[in-house]
Protein backbone atom coordinates (compact mmCIF):
# COMPACT_ATOMS: atom_id res chain seq x y z
CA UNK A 1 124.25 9.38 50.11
CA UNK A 2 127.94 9.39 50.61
CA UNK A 3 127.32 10.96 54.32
CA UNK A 4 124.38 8.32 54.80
CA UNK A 5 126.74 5.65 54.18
CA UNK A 6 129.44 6.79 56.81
CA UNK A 7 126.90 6.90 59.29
CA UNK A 8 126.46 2.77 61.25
CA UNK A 9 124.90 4.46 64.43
CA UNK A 10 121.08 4.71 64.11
CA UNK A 11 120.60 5.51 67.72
CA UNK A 12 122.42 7.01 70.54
CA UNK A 13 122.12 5.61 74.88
CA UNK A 14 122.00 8.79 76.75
CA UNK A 15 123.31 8.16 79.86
CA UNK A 16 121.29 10.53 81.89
CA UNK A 17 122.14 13.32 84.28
CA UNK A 18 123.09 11.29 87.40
CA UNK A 19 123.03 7.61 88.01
CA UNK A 20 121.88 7.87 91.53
CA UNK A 21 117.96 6.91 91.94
CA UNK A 22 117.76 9.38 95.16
CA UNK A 23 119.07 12.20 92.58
CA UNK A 24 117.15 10.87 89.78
CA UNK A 25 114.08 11.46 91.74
CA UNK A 26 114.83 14.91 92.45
CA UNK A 27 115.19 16.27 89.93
CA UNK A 28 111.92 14.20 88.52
CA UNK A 29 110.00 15.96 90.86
CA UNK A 30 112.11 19.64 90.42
CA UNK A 31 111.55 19.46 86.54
CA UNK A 32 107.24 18.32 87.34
CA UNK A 33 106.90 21.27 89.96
CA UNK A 34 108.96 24.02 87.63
CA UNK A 35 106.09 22.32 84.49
CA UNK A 36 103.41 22.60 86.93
CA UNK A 37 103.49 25.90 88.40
CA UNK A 38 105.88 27.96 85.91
CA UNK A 39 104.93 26.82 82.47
CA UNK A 40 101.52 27.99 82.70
CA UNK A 41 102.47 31.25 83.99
CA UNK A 42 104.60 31.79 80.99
CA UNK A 43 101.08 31.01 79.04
CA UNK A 44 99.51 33.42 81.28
CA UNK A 45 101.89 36.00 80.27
CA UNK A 46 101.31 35.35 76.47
CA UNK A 47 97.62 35.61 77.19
CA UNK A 48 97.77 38.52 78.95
CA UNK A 49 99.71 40.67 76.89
CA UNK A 50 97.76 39.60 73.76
CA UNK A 51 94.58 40.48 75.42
CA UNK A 52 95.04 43.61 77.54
CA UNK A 53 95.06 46.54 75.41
CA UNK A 54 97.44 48.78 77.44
CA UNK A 55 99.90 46.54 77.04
CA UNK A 56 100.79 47.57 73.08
CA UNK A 57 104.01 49.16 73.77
CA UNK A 58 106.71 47.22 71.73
CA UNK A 59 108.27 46.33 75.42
CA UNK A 60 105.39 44.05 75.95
CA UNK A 61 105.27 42.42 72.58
CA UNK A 62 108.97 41.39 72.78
CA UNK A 63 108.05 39.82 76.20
CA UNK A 64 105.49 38.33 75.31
CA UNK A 65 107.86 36.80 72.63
CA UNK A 66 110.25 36.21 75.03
CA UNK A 67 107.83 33.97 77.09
CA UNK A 68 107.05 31.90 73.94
CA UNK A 69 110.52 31.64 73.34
CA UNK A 70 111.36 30.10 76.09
CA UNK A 71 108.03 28.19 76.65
CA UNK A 72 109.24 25.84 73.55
CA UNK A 73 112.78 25.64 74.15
CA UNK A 74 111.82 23.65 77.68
CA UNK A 75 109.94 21.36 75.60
CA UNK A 76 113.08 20.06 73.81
CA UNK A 77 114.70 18.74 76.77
CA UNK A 78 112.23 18.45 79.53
CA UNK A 79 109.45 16.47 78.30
CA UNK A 80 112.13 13.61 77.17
CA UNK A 81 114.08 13.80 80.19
CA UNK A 82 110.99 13.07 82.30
CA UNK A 83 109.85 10.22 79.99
CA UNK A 84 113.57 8.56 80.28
CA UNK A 85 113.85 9.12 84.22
CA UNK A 86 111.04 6.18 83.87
CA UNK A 87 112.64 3.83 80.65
CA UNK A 88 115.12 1.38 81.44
CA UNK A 89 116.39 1.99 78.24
CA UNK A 90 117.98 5.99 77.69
CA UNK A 91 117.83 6.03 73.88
CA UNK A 92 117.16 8.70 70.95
CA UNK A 93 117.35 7.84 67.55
CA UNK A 94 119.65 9.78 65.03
CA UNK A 95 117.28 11.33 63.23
CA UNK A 96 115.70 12.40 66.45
CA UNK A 97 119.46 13.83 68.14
CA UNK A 98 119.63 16.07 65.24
CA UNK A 99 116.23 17.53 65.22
CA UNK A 100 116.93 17.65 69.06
CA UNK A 101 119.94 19.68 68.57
CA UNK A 102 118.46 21.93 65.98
CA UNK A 103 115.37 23.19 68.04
CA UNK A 104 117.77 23.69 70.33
CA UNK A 105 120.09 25.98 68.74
CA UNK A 106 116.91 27.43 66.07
CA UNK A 107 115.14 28.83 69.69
CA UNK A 108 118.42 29.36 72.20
CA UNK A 109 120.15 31.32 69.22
CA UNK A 110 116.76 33.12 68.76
CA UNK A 111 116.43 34.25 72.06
CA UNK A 112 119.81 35.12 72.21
CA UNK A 113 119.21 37.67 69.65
CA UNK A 114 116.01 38.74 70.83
CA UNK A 115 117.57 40.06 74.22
CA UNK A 116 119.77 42.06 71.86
CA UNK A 117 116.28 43.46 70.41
CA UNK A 118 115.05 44.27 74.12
CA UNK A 119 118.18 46.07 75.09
CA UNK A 120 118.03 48.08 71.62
CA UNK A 121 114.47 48.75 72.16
CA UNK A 122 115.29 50.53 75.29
CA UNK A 123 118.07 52.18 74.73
CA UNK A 124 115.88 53.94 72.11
CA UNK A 125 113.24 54.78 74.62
CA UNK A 126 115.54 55.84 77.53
CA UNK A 127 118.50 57.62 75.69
CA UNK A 128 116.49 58.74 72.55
CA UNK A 129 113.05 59.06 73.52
CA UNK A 130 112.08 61.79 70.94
CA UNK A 131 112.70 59.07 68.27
CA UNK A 132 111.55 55.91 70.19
CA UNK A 133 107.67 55.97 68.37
CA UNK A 134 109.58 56.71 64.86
CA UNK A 135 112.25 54.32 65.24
CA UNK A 136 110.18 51.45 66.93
CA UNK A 137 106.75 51.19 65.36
CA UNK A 138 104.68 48.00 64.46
CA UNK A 139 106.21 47.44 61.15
CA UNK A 140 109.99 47.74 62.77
CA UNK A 141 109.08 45.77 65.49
CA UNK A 142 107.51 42.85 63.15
CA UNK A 143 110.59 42.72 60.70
CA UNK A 144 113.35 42.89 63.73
CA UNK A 145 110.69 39.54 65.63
CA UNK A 146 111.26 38.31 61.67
CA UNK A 147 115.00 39.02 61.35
CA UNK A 148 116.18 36.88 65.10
CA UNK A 149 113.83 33.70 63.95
CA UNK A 150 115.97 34.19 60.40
CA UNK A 151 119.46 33.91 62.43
CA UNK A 152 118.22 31.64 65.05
CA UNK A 153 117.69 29.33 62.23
CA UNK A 154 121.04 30.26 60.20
CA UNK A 155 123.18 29.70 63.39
CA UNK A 156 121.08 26.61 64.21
CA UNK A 157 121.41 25.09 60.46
CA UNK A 158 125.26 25.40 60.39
CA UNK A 159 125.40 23.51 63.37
CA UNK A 160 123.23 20.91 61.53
CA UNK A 161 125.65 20.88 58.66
CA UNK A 162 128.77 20.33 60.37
CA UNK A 163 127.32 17.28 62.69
CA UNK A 164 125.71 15.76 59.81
CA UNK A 165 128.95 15.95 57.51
CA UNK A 166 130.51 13.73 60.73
CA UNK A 167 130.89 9.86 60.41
CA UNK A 168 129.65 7.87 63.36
CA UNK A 169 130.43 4.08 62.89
CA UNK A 170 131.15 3.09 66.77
CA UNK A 171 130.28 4.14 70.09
CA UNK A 172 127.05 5.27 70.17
CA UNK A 173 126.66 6.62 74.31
CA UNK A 174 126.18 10.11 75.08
CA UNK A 175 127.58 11.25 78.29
CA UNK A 176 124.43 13.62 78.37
CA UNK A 177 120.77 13.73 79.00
CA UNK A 178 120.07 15.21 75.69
CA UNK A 179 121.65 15.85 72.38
CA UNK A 180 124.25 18.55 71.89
CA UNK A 181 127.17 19.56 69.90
CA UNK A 182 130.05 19.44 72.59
CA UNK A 183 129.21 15.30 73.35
CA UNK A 184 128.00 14.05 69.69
CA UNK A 185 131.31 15.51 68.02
CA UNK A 186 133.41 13.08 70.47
CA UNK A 187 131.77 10.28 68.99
CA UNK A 188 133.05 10.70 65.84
CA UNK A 189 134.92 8.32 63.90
CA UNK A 190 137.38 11.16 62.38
CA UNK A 191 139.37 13.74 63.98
CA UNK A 192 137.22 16.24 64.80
CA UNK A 193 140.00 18.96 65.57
CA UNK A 194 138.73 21.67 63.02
CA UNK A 195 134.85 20.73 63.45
CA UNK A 196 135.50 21.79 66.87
CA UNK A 197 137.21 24.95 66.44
CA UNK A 198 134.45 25.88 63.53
CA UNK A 199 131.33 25.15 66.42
CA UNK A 200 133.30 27.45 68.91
CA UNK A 201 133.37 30.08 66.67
CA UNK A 202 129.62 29.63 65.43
CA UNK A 203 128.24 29.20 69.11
CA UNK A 204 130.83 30.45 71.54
CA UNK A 205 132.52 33.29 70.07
CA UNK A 206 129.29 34.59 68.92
CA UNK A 207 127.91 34.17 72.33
CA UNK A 208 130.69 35.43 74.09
CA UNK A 209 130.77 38.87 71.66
CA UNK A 210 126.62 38.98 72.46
CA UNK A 211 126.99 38.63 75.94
CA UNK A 212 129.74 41.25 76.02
CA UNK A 213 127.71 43.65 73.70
CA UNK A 214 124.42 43.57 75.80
CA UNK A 215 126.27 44.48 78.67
CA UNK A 216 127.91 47.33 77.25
CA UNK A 217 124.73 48.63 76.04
CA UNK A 218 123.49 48.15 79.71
CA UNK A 219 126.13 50.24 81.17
CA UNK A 220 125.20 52.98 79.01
CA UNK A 221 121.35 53.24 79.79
CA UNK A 222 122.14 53.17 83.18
CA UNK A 223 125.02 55.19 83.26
CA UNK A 224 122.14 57.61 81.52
CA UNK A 225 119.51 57.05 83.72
CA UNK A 226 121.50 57.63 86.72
CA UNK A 227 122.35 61.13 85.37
CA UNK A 228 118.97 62.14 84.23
CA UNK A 229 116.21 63.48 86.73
CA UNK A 230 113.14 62.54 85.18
CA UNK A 231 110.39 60.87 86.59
CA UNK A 232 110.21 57.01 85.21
CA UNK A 233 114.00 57.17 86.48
CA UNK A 234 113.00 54.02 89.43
CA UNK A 235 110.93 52.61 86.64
CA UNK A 236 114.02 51.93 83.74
CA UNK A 237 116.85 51.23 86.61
CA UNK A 238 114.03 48.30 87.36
CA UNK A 239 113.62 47.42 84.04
CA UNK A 240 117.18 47.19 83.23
CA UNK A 241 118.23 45.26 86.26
CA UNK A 242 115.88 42.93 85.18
CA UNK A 243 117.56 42.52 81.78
CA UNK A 244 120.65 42.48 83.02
CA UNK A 245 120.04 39.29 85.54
CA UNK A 246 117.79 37.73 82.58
CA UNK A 247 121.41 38.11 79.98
CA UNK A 248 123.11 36.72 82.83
CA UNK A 249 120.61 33.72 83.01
CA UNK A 250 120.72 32.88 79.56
CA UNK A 251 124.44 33.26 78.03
CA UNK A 252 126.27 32.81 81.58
CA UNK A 253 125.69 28.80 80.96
CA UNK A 254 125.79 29.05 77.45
CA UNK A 255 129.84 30.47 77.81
CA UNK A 256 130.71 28.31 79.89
CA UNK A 257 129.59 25.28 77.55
CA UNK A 258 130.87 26.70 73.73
CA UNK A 259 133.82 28.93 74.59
CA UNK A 260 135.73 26.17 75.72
CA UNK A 261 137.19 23.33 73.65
CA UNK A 262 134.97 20.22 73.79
CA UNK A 263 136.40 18.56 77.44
CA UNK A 264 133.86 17.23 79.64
CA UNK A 265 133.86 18.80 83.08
CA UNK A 266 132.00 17.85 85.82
CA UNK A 267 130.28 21.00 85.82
CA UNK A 268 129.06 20.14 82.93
CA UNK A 269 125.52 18.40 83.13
CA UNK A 270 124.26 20.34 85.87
CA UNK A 271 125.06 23.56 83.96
CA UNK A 272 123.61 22.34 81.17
CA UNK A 273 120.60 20.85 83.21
CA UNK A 274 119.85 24.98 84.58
CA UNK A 275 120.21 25.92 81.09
CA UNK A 276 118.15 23.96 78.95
CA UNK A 277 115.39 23.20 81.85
CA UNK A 278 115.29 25.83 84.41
CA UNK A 279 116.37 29.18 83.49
CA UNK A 280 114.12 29.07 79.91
CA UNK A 281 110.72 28.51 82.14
CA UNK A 282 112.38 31.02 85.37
CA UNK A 283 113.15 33.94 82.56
CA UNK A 284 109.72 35.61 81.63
CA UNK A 285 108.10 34.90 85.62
CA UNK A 286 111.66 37.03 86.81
CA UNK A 287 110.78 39.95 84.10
CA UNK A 288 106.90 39.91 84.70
CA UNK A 289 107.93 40.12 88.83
CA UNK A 290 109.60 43.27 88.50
CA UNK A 291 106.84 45.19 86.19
CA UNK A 292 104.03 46.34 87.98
CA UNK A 293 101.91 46.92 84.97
CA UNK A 294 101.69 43.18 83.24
CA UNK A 295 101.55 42.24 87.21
CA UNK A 296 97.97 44.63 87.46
CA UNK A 297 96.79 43.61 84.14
CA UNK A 298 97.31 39.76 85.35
CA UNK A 299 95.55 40.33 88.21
CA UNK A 300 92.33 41.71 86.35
CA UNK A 301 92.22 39.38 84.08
CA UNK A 302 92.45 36.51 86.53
CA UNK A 303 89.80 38.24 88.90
CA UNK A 304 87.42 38.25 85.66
CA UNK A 305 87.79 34.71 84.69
CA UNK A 306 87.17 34.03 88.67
CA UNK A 307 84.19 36.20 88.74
């Protein structure tokens, strides 16, 4: 009650990602197109996966999680941001900022740790392949798809707790076209000082040490590959290039907005605009691209349902 009765602001006045009409159309029609064409590829990905029964390899299952990962992490910015390119009025509701913020960091810190699962998974089956079917089977597979939902929602819940242990009893305008940690601790009627340092260390030291650790892992499977002679040897450099420009994608933004203390840049919104709309709808189409076998299995089962 005592945190209930800190808090005067019931809503918050986003203030969008450009003022400009000519840019606010643009990127109206951008974020329709990406919906449009993308989304339902990422659907077609799911669908294809769950239905072709070559594709059981645990590869394909953690793409296919990987596409349903980021499938609902566009709708927590996208959909809204559409809807208020057309309102007069750019406002959320408190309630509906901090659900905002924790889908947000529940499904980014998920997928986070679900590219640590995809690297693991093949270093297994490129540097230990004799123990790859042991060591990855269904029931490992299911538990480690159990175990990044479990810290998506830890790191997402502390984020929660901090934000909602914060006092807001004045301005009420987020410099922002969503809700996130860096712009709703500003508003703040308290000093905020060790808030801030505790949400660097939650999001960006933790993304930072992530980011760091998947490319390490990287640079060992291909340092391997490179010195082995087998046969799939074109097929893993692909698959780990791929991974490697998919980490890049996904924590690249994410450093540059939570290793930082909390100053607004002017880089700001439109790396936060790639992050939280484009790159989460772009990731599974790059990945599927660059493997030949979900792109034959597509094709069949698109020729069927033509037929």
């Amino acid at each position: 009650m005592e945190i209930e009765n800190s808090t005067v602001v019931t809503e918050f006045i986003l203030l969008g990602l450009a003022q400009s009409q000519n840019i606010q159309f643009m990127v109206f029609v951008l974020i329709l197109i990406f919906y449009l064409i993308i989304l339902p590829g990422n659907f077609l990905i799911i669908l294809t996966i769950r239905l072709d029964p070559g594709l059981t390899a645990p590869l394909y299952f953690f793409l296919g999680n990987l596409a349903f990962l980021d499938a609902s992490y566009s709708f927590i910015v996208a959909p809204r941001m559409l809807v208020d390119f057309l309102s007069e009025k750019k406002a959320i509701s408190y309630r509906g900022c901090i659900t905002q913020l924790f889908f947000l960091h529940f499904l980014g810190g998920g997928e986070g740790l679900l590219l640590a699962v995809m690297a693991f998974d093949r270093y297994m089956a490129i540097c230990r392949p004799l123990h790859y079917s042991t060591v990855m089977n269904p029931r490992a597979c299911y538990a480690l798809i159990l175990a990044l939902w479990l810290g998506g929602f830890v790191h997402s819940i502390i984020q929660v707790a901090f934000i909602l242990r914060l006092p807001f009893c004045g301005p009420n305008q987020l410099d922002n076209f969503f809700c996130d940690v860096p712009q709703i601790i500003k508003l703040a009627c308290t000093d905020t000082f060790v808030v801030e340092l505790l949400m660097v260390f939650n999001s960006g030291l933790l993304t930072l040490l992530c980011f760091l650790g998947l490319l390490s892992s990287y640079v060992v499977i291909l340092c391997h590959v490179r010195g082995s002679a087998s046969e799939g040897k074109n097929k893993a450099m692909s698959t780990c290039t791929t991974h490697v420009i998919i980490i890049l994608l996904m924590f690249g933004p994410a450093i540059f907005i939570y290793t930082r203390p909390f100053q607004a840049l002017p880089a700001d919104k439109v790396v936060s605009f790639f992050h939280t709309v484009i790159f989460p709808l772009m990731n599974p189409v790059i990945y599927t691209l660059r493997n030949q076998e979900v792109k034959s299995s597509m094709r069949r089962l698109l020729s069927q349902h033509v037929v």
